[in-house]
N, C-alpha and C. Protein backbone atom coordinates (compact mmCIF):
# COMPACT_ATOMS: atom_id res chain seq x y z
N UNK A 1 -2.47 55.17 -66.44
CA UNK A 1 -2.68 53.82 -66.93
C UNK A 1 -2.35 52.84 -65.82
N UNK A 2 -3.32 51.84 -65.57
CA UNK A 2 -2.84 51.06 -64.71
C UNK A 2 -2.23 49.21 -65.84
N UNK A 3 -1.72 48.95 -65.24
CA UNK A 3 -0.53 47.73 -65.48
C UNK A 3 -1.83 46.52 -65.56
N UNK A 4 -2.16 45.42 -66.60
CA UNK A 4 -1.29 45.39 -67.26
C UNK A 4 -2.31 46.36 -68.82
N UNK A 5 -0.72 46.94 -69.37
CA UNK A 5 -0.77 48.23 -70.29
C UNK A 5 -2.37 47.56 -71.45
N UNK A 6 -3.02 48.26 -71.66
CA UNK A 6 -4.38 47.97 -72.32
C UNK A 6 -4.53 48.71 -73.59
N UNK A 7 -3.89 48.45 -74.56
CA UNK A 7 -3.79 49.74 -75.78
C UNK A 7 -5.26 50.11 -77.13
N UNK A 8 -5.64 48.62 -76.53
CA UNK A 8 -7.21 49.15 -77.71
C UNK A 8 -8.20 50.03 -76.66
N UNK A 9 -7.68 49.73 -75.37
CA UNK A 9 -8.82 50.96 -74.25
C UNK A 9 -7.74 51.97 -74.19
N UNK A 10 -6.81 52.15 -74.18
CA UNK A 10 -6.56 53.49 -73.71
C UNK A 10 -5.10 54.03 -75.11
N UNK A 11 -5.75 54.08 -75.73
CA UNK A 11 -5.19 54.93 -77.15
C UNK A 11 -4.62 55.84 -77.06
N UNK A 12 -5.68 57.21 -76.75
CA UNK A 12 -4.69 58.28 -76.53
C UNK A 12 -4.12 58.78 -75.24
N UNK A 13 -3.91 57.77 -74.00
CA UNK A 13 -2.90 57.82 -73.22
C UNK A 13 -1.33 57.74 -73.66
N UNK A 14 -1.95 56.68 -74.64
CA UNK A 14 -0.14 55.93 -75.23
C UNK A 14 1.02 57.57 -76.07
N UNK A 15 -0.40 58.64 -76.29
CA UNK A 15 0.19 59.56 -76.89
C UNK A 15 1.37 60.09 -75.86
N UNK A 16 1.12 60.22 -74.50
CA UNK A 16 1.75 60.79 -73.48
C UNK A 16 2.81 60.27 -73.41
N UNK A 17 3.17 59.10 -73.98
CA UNK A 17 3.85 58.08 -73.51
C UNK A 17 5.31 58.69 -74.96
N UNK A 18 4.47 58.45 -75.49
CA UNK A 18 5.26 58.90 -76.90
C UNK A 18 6.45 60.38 -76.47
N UNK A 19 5.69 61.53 -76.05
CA UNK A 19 6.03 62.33 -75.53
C UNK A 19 6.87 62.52 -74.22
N UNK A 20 7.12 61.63 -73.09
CA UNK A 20 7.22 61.79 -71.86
C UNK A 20 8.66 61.76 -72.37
N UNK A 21 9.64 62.63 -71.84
CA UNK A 21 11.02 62.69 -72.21
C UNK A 21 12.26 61.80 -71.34
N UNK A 22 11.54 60.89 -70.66
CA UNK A 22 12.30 59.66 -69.86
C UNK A 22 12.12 59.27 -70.99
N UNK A 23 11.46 58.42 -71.90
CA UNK A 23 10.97 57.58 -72.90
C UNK A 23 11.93 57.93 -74.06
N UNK A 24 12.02 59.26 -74.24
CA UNK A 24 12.79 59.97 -75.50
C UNK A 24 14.35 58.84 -76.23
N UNK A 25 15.00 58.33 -75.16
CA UNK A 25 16.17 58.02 -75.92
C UNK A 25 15.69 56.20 -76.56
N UNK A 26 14.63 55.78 -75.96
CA UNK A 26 13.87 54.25 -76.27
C UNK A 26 13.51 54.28 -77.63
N UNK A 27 12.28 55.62 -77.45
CA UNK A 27 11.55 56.19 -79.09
C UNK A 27 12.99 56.26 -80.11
N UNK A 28 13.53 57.33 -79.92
CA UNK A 28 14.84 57.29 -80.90
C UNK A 28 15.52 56.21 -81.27
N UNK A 29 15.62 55.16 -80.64
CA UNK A 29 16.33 54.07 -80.61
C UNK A 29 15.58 53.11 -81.77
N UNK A 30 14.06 53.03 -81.17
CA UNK A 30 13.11 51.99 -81.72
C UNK A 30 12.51 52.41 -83.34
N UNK A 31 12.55 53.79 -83.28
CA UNK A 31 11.96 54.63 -84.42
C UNK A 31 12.65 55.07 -85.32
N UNK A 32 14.05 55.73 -84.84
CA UNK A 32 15.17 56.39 -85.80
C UNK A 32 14.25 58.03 -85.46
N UNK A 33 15.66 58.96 -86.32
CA UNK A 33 15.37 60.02 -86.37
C UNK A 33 13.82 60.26 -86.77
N UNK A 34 14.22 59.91 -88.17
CA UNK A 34 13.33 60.14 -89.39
C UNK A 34 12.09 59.69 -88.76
N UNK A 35 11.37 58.56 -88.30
CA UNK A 35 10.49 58.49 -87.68
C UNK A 35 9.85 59.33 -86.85
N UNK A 36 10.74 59.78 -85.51
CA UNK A 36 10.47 60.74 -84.32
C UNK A 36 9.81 62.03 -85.44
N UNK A 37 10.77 62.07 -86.37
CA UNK A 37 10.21 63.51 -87.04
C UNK A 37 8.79 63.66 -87.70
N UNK A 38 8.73 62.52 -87.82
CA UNK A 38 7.31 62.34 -88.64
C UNK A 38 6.07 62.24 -87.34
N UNK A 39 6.42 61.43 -86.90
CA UNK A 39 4.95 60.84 -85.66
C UNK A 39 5.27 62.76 -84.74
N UNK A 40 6.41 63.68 -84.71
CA UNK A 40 6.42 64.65 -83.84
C UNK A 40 4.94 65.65 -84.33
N UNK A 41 4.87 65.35 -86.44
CA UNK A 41 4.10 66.09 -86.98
C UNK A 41 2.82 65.73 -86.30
N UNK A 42 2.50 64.49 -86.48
CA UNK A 42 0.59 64.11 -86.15
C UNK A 42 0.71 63.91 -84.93
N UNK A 43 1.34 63.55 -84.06
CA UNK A 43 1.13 63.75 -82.33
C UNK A 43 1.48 64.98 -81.51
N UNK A 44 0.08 65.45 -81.56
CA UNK A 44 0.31 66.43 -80.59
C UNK A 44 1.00 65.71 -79.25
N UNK A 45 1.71 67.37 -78.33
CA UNK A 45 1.82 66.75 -77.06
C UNK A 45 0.71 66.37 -76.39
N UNK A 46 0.42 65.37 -75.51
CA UNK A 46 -0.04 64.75 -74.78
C UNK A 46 -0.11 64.50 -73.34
N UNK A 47 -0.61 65.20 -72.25
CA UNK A 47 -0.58 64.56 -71.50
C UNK A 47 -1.95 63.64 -70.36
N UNK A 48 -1.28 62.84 -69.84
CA UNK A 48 -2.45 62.51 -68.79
C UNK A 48 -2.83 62.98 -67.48
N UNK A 49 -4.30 63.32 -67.59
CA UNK A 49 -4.70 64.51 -66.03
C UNK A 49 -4.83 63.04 -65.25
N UNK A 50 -3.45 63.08 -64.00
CA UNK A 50 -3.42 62.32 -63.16
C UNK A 50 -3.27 62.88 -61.86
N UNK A 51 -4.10 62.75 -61.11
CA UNK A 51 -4.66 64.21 -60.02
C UNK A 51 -3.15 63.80 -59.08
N UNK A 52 -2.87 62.84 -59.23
CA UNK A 52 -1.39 62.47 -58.11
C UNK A 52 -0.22 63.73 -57.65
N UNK A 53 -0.48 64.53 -56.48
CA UNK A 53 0.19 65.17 -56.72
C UNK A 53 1.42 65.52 -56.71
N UNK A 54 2.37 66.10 -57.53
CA UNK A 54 3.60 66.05 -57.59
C UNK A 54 4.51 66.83 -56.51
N UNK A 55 5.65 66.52 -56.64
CA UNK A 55 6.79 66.95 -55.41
C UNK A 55 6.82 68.79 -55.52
N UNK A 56 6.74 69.39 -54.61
CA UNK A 56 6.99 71.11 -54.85
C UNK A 56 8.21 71.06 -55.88
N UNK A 57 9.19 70.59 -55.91
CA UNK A 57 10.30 71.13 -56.52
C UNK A 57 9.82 70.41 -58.37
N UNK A 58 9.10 69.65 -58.58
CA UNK A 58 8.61 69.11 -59.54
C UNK A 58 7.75 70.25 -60.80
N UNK A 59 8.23 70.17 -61.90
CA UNK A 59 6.75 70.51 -63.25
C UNK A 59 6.53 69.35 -64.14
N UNK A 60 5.19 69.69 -64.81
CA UNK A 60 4.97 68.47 -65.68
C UNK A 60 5.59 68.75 -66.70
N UNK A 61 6.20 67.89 -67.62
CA UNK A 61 7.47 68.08 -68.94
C UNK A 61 6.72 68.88 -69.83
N UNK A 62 7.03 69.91 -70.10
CA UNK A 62 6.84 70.48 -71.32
C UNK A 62 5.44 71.40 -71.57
N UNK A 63 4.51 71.52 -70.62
CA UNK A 63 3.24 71.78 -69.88
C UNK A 63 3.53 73.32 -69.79
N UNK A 64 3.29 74.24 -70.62
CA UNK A 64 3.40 75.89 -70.25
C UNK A 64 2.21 76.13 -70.32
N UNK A 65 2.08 77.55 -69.34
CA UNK A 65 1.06 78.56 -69.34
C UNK A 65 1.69 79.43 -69.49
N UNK A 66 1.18 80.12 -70.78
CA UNK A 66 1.90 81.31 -71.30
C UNK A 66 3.55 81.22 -71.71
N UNK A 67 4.42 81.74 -70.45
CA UNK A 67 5.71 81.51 -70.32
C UNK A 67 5.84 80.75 -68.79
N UNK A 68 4.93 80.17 -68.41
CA UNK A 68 5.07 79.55 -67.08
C UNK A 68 5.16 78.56 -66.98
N UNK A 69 6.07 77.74 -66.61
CA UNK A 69 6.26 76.04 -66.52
C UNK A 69 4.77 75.84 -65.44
N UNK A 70 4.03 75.01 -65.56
CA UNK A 70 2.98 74.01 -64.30
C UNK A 70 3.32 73.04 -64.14
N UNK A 71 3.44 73.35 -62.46
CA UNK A 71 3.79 72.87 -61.78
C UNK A 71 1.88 71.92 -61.16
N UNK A 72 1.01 72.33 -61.35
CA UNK A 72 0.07 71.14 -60.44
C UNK A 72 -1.24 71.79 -61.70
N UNK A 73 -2.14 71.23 -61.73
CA UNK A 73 -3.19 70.89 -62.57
C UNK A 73 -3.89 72.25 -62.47
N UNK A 74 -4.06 72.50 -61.32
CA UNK A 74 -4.35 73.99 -60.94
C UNK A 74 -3.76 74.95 -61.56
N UNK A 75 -2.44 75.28 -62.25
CA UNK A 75 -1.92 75.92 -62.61
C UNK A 75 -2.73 76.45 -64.35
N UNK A 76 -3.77 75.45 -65.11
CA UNK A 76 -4.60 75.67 -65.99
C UNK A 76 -5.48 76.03 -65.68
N UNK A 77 -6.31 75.68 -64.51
CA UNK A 77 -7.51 76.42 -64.18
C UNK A 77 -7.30 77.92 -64.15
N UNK A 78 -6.44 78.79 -63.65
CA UNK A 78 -6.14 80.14 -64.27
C UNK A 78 -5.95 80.36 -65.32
N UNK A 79 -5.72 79.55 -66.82
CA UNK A 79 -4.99 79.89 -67.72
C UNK A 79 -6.48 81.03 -68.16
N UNK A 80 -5.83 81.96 -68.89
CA UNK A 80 -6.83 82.80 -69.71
C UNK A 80 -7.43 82.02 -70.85
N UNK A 81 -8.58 82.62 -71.44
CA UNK A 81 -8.65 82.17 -72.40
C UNK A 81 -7.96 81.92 -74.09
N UNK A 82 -6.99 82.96 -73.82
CA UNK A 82 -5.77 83.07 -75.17
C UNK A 82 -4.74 81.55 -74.65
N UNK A 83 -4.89 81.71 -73.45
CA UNK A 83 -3.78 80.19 -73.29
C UNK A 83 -4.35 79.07 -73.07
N UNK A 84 -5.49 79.28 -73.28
CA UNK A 84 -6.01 77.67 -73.08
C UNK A 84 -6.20 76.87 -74.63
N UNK A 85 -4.63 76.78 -75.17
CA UNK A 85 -5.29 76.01 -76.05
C UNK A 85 -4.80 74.70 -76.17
N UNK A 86 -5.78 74.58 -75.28
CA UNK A 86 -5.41 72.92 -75.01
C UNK A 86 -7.63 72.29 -74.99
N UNK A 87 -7.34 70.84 -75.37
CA UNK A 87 -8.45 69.90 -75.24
C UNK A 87 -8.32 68.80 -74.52
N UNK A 88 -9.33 68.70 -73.60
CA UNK A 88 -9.62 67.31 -72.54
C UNK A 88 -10.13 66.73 -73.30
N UNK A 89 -9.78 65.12 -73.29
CA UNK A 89 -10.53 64.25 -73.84
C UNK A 89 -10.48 62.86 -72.82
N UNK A 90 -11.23 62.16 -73.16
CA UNK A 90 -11.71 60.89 -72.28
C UNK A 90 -11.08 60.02 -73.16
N UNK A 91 -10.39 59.16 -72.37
CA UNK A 91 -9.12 57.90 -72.76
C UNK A 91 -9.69 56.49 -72.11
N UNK A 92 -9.27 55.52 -73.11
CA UNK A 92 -10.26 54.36 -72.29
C UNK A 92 -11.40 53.81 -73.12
N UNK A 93 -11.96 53.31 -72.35
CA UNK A 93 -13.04 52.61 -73.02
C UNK A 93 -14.36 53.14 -71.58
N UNK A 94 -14.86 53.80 -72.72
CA UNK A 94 -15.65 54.92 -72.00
C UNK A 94 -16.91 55.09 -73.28
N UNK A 95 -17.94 55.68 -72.81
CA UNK A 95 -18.81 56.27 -74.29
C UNK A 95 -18.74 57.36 -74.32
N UNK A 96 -18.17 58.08 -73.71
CA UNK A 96 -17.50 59.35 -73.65
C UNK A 96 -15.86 59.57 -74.72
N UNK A 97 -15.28 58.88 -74.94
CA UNK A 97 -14.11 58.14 -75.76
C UNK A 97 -14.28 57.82 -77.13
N UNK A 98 -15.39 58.64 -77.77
CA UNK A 98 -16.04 58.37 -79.39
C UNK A 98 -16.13 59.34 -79.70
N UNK A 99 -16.23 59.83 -81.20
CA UNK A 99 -17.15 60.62 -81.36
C UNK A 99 -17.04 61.98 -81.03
N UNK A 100 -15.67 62.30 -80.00
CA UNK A 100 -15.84 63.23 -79.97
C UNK A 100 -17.25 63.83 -78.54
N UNK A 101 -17.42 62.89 -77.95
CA UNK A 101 -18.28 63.10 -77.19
C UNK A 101 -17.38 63.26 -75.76
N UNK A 102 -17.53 63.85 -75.04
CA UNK A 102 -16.37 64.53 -73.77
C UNK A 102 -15.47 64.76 -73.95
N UNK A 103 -15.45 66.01 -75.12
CA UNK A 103 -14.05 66.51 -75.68
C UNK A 103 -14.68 67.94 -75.03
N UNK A 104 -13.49 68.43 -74.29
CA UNK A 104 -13.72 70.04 -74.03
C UNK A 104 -12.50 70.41 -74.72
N UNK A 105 -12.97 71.70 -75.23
CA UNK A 105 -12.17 72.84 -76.07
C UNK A 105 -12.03 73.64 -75.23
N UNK A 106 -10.27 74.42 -74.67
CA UNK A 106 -10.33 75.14 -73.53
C UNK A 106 -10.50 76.42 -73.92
N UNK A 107 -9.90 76.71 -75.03
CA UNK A 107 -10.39 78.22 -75.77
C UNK A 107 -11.55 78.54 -76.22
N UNK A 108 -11.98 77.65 -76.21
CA UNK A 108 -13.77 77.84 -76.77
C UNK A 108 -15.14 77.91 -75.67
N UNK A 109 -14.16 78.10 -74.24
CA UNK A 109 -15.19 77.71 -73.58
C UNK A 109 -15.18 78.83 -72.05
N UNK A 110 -16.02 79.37 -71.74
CA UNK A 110 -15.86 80.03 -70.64
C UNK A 110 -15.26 79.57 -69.28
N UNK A 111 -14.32 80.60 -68.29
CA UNK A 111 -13.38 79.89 -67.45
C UNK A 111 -14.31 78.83 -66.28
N UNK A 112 -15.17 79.21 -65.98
CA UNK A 112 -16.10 78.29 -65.25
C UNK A 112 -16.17 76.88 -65.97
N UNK A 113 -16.73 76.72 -67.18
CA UNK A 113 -16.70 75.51 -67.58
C UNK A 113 -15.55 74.97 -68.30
N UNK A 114 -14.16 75.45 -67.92
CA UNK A 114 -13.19 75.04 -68.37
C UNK A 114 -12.44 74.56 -66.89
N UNK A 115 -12.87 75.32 -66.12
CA UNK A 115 -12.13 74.48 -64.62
C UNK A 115 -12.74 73.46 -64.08
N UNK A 116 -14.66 73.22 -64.32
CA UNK A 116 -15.37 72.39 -64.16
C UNK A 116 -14.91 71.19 -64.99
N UNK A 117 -14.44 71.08 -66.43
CA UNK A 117 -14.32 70.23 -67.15
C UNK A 117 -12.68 69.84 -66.56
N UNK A 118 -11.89 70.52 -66.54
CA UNK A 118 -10.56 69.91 -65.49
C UNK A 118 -10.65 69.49 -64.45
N UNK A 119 -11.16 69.91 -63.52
CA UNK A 119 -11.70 69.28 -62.42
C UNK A 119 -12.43 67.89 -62.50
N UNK A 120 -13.55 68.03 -63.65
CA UNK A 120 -14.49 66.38 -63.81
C UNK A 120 -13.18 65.69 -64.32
N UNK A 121 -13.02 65.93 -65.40
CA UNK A 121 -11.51 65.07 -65.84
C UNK A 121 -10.60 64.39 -64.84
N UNK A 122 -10.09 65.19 -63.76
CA UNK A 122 -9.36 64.80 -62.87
C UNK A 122 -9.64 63.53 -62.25
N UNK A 123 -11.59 64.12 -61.28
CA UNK A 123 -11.90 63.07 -60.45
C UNK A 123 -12.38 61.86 -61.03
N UNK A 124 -12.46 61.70 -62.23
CA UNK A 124 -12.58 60.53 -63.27
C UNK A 124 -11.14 59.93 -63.53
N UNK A 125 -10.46 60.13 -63.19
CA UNK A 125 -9.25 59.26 -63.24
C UNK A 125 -9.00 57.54 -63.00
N UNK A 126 -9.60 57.59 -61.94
CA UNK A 126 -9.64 56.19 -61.13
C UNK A 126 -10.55 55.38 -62.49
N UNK A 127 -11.56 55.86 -63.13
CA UNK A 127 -12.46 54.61 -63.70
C UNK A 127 -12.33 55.25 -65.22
N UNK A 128 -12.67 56.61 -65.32
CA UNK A 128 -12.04 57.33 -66.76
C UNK A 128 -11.13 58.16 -67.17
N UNK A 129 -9.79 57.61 -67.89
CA UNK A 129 -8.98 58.57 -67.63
C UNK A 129 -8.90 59.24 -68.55
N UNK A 130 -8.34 60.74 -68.62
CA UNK A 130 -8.27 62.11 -69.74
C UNK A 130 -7.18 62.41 -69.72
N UNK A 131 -6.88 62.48 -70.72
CA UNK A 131 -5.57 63.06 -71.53
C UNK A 131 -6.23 64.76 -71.59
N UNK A 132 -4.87 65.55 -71.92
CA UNK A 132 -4.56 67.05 -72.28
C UNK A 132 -3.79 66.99 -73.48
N UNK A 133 -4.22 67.50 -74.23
CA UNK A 133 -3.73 67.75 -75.53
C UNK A 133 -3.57 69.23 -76.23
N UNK A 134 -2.47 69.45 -76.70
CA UNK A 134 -2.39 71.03 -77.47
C UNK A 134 -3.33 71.20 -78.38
N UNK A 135 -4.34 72.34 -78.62
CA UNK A 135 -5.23 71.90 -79.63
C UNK A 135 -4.58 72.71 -80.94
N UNK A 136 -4.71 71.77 -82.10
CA UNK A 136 -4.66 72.61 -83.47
C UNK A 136 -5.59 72.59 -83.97
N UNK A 137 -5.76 73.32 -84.98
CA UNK A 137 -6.95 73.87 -85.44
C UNK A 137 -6.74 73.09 -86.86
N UNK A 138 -7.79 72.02 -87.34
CA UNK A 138 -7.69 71.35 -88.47
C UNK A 138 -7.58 71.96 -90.08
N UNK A 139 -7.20 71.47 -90.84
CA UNK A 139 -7.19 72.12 -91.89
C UNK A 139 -8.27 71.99 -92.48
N UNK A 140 -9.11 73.24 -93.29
CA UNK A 140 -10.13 73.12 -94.38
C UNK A 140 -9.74 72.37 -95.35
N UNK A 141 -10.70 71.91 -96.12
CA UNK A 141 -10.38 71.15 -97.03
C UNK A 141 -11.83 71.43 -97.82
N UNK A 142 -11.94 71.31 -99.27
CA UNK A 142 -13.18 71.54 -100.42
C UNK A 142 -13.26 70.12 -100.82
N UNK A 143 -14.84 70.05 -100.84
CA UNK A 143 -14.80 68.13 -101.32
C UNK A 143 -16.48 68.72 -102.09
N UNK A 144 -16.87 67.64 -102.67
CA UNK A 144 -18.27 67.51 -103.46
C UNK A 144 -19.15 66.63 -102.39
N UNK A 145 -20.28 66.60 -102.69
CA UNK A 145 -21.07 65.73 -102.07
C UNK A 145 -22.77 65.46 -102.82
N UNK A 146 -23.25 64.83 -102.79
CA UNK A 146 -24.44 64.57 -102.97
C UNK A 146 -25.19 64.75 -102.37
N UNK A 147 -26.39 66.24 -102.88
CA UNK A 147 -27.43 66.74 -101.87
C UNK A 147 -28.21 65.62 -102.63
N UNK A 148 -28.74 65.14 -101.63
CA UNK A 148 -29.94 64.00 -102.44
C UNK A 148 -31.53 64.73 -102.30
N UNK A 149 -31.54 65.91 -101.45
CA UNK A 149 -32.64 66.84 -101.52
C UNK A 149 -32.66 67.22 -103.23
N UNK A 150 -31.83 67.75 -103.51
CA UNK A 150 -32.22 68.41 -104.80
C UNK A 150 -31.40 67.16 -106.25
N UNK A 151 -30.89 66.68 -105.88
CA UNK A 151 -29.79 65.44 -106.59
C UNK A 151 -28.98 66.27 -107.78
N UNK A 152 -27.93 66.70 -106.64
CA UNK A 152 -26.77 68.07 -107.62
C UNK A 152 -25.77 67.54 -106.30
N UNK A 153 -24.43 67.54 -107.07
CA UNK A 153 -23.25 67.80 -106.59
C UNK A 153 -22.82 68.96 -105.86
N UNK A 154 -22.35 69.30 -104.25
CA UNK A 154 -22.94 70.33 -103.85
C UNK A 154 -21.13 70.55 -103.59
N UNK A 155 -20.46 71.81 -103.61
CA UNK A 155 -18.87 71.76 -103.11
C UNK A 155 -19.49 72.70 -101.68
N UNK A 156 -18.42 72.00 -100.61
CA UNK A 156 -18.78 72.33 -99.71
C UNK A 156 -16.92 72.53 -98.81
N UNK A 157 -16.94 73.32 -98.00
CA UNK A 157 -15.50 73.56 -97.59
C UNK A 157 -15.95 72.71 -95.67
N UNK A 158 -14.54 72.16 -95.34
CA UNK A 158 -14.93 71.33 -94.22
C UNK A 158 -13.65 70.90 -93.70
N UNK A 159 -13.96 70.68 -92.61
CA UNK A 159 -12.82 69.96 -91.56
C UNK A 159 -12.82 68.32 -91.57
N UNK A 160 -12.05 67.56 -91.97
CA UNK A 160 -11.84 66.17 -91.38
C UNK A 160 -11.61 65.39 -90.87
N UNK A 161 -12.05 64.55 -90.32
CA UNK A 161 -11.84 63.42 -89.20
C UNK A 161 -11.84 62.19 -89.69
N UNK A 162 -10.54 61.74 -89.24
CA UNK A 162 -10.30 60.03 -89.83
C UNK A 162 -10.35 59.36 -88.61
N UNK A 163 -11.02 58.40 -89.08
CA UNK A 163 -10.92 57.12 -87.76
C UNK A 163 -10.56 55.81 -88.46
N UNK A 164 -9.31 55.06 -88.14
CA UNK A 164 -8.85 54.12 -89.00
C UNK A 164 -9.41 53.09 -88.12
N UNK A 165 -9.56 51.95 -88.71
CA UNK A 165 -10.41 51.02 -88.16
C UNK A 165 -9.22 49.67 -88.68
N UNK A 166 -8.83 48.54 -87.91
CA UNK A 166 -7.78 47.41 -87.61
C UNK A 166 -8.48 46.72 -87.32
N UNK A 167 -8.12 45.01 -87.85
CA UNK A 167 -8.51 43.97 -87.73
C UNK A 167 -7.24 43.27 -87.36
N UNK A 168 -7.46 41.84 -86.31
CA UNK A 168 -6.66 40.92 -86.00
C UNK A 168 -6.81 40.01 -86.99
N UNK A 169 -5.91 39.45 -88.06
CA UNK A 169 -6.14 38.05 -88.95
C UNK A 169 -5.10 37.27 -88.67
N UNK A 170 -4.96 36.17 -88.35
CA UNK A 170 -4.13 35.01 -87.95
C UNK A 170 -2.66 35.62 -87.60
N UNK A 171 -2.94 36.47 -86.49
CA UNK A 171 -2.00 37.24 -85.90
C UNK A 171 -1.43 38.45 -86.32
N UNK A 172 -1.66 38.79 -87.54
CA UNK A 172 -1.59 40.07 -88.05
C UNK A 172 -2.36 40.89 -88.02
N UNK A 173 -1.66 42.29 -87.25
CA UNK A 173 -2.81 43.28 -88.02
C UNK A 173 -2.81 44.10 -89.36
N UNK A 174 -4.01 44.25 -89.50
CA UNK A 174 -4.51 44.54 -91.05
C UNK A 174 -5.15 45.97 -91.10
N UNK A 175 -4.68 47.04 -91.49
CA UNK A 175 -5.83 48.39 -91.64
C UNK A 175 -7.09 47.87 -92.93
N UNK A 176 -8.26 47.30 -92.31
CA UNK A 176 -9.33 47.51 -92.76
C UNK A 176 -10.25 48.62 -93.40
N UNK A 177 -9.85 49.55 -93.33
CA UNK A 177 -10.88 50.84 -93.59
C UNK A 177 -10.80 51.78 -92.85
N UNK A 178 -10.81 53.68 -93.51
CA UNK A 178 -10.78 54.61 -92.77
C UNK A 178 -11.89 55.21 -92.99
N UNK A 179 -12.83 55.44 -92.05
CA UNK A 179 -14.33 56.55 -92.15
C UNK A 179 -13.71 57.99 -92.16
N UNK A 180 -14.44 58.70 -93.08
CA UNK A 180 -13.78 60.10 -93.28
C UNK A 180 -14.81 60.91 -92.87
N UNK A 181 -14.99 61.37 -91.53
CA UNK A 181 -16.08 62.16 -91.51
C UNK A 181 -15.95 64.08 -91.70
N UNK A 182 -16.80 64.49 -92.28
CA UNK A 182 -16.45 65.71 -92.84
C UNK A 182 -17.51 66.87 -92.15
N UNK A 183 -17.24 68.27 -91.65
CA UNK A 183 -18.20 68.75 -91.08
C UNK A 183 -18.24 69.70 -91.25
N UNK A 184 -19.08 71.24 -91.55
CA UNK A 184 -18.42 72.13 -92.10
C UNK A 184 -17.39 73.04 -90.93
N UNK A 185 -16.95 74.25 -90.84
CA UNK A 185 -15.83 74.67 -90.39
C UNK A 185 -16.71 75.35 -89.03
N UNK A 186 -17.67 75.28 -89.18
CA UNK A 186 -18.37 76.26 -87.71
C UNK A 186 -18.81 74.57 -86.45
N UNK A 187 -18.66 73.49 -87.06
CA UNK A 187 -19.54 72.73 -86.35
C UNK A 187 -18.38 71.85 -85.46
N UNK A 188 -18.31 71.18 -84.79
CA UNK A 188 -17.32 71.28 -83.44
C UNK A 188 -16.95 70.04 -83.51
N UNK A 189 -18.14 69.01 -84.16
CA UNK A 189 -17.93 67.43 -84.11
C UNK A 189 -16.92 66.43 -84.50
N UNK A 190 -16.01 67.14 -85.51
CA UNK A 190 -15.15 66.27 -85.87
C UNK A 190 -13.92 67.00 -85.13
N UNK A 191 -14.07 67.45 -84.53
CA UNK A 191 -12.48 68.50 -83.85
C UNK A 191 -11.72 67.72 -82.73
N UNK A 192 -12.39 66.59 -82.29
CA UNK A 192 -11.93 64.91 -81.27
C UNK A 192 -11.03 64.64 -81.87
């Protein structure tokens, strides 16, 4: 992130931030226990691919391969595919940053296009930056829907994606509305 801090462009940077364990005794302070415990549930760890490279005696906080602390960005480009479960995503204000559109899945994806996608991530830093994230695997969920092909209530089992949507009103913000998008369990789109 460059200064000064930009939080409607760069969202899930701020996750890293949440996480970075310099930060840890601020969060506790500002949040309370009970808080930390809750935001620990829905924020994955987080970090940002910032190609800067670090001191030899240096690792990034909390960053394993396998049982191996990483120490430099390189240290994932080997990960196997059982340890890659982690997702790149594009941070910022990007059109890549929607949607789910320049999200790589590292377990889902062969090692060539998982070092290619760390690598693009990286050298996009300067204008788009990417976060690393632990990936979990969303929960199913059974909902109804309206086939309007045949006009019958259809139950269908699916993964969900919320995107909460905020308004500024005379200095307050306001949660306006959450889009619930639903997809079934084989299809990749809502997994951002």
């Amino acid at each position: 992130m460059t200064p000064p801090y930009k939080p409607a462009l760069e969202e899930k940077s701020a996750f890293a931030l949440f996480h970075h364990p310099v930060l840890l005794p601020f969060w506790e302070k500002e949040l309370g226990v009970e808080g930390m415990r809750e935001l620990r549930k829905v924020i994955p760890k987080t970090w940002v691919l910032d190609p800067a490279p670090l001191p030899a005696i240096a690792t990034i906080p909390d960053l394993r391969v396998g049982t191996h602390a990483v120490a430099s960005w390189g240290d994932l480009e080997r990960a196997t595919q059982k340890e890659r479960q982690f997702v790149i995503k594009p941070s910022g204000f990007s059109g890549l940053a929607w949607g789910s559109r320049g999200v790589s899945v590292g377990h889902d994806m062969p090692q060539a296009e998982w070092v290619d996608a760390l690598r693009n991530a990286l050298m996009s830093f300067p204008t788009t930056p990417y976060i690393l994230q632990e990936f979990h695997k969303g929960r199913l969920f059974d909902m109804d829907f309206m086939d309007e092909s045949n006009s019958t209530v259809v139950r269908m089992s699916g993964r969900a994606r919320l995107s909460p949507y905020y308004f500024v009103s005379e200095g307050t913000v306001e949660l306006a509305g959450i889009l619930a998008t639903i997809a079934p369990p084989t299809r990749k789109s809502c997994m951002g």
